[in-house]
Protein backbone atom coordinates (compact mmCIF):
# COMPACT_ATOMS: atom_id res chain seq x y z
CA UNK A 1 0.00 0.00 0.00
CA UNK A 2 2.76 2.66 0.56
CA UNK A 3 4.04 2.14 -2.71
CA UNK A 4 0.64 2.92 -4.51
CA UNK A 5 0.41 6.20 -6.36
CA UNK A 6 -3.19 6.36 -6.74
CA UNK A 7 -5.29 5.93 -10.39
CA UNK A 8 -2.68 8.03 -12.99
CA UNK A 9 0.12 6.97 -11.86
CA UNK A 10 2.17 10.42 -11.07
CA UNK A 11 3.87 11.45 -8.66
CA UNK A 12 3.11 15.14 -8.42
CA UNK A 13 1.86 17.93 -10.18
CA UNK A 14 3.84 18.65 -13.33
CA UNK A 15 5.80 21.42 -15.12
CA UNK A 16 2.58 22.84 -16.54
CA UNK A 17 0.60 22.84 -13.49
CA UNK A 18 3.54 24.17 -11.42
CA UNK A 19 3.30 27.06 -14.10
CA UNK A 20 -0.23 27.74 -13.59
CA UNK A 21 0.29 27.62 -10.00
CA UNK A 22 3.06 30.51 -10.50
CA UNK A 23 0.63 32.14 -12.71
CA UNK A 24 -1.82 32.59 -10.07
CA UNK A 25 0.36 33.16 -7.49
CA UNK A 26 1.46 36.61 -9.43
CA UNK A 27 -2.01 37.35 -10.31
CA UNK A 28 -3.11 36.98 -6.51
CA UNK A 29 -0.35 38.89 -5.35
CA UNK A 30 -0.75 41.55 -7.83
CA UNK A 31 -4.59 42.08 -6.95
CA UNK A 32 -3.89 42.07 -3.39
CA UNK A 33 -1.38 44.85 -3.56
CA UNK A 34 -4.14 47.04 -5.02
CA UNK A 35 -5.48 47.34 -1.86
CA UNK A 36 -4.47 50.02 0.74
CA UNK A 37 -2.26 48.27 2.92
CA UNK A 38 0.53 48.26 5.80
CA UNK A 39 3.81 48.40 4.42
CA UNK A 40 4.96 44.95 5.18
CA UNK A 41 1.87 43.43 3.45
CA UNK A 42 2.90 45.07 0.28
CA UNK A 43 6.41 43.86 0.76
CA UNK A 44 4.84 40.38 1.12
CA UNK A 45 3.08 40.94 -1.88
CA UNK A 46 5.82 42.11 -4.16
CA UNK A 47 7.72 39.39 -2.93
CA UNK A 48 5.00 36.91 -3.76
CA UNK A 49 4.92 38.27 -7.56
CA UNK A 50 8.93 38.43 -7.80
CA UNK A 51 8.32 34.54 -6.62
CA UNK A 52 5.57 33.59 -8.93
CA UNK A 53 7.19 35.27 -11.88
CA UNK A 54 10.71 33.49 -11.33
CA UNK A 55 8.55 29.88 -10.87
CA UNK A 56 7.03 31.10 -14.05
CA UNK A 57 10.10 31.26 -15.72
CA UNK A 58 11.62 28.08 -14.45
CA UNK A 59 8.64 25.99 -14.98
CA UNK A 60 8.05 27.61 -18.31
CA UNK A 61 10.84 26.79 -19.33
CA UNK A 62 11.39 23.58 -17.93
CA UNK A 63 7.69 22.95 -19.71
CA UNK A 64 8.99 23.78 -22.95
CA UNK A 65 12.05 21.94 -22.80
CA UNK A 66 9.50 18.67 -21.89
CA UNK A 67 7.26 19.47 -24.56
CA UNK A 68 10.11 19.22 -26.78
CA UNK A 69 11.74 16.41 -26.00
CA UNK A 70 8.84 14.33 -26.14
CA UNK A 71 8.07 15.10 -30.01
């Protein structure tokens, strides 16, 4: 039983998914610094974008490179 990885198969979430997940992480922290906030909760925010966008650029391209290996 501890070596069952449930109905597909996988282990995790992929390269594409871990790109959406940056995705949304930048959008989220975008909308949020919109609001009128205390200082630190902006930095938070900025530093949650600056995060999402680098994931987005790793697992972008780390998605690509996958996408073209496979063809």
């Amino acid at each position: 039983m501890h070596g069952d990885r449930g109905l597909t198969g996988r282990r995790g979430p992929g390269h594409g998914e871990r790109l959406l997940f940056s995705l949304a992480l930048v959008v989220v922290s975008l909308l949020w610094m919109t609001r009128d906030m205390a200082t630190w909760a902006t930095a938070t925010c900025a530093v949650g974008a600056a995060g999402g966008a680098v994931g987005m650029c790793c697992f972008g391209w780390r998605y690509m490179r996958s996408r073209e290996n496979s063809q």
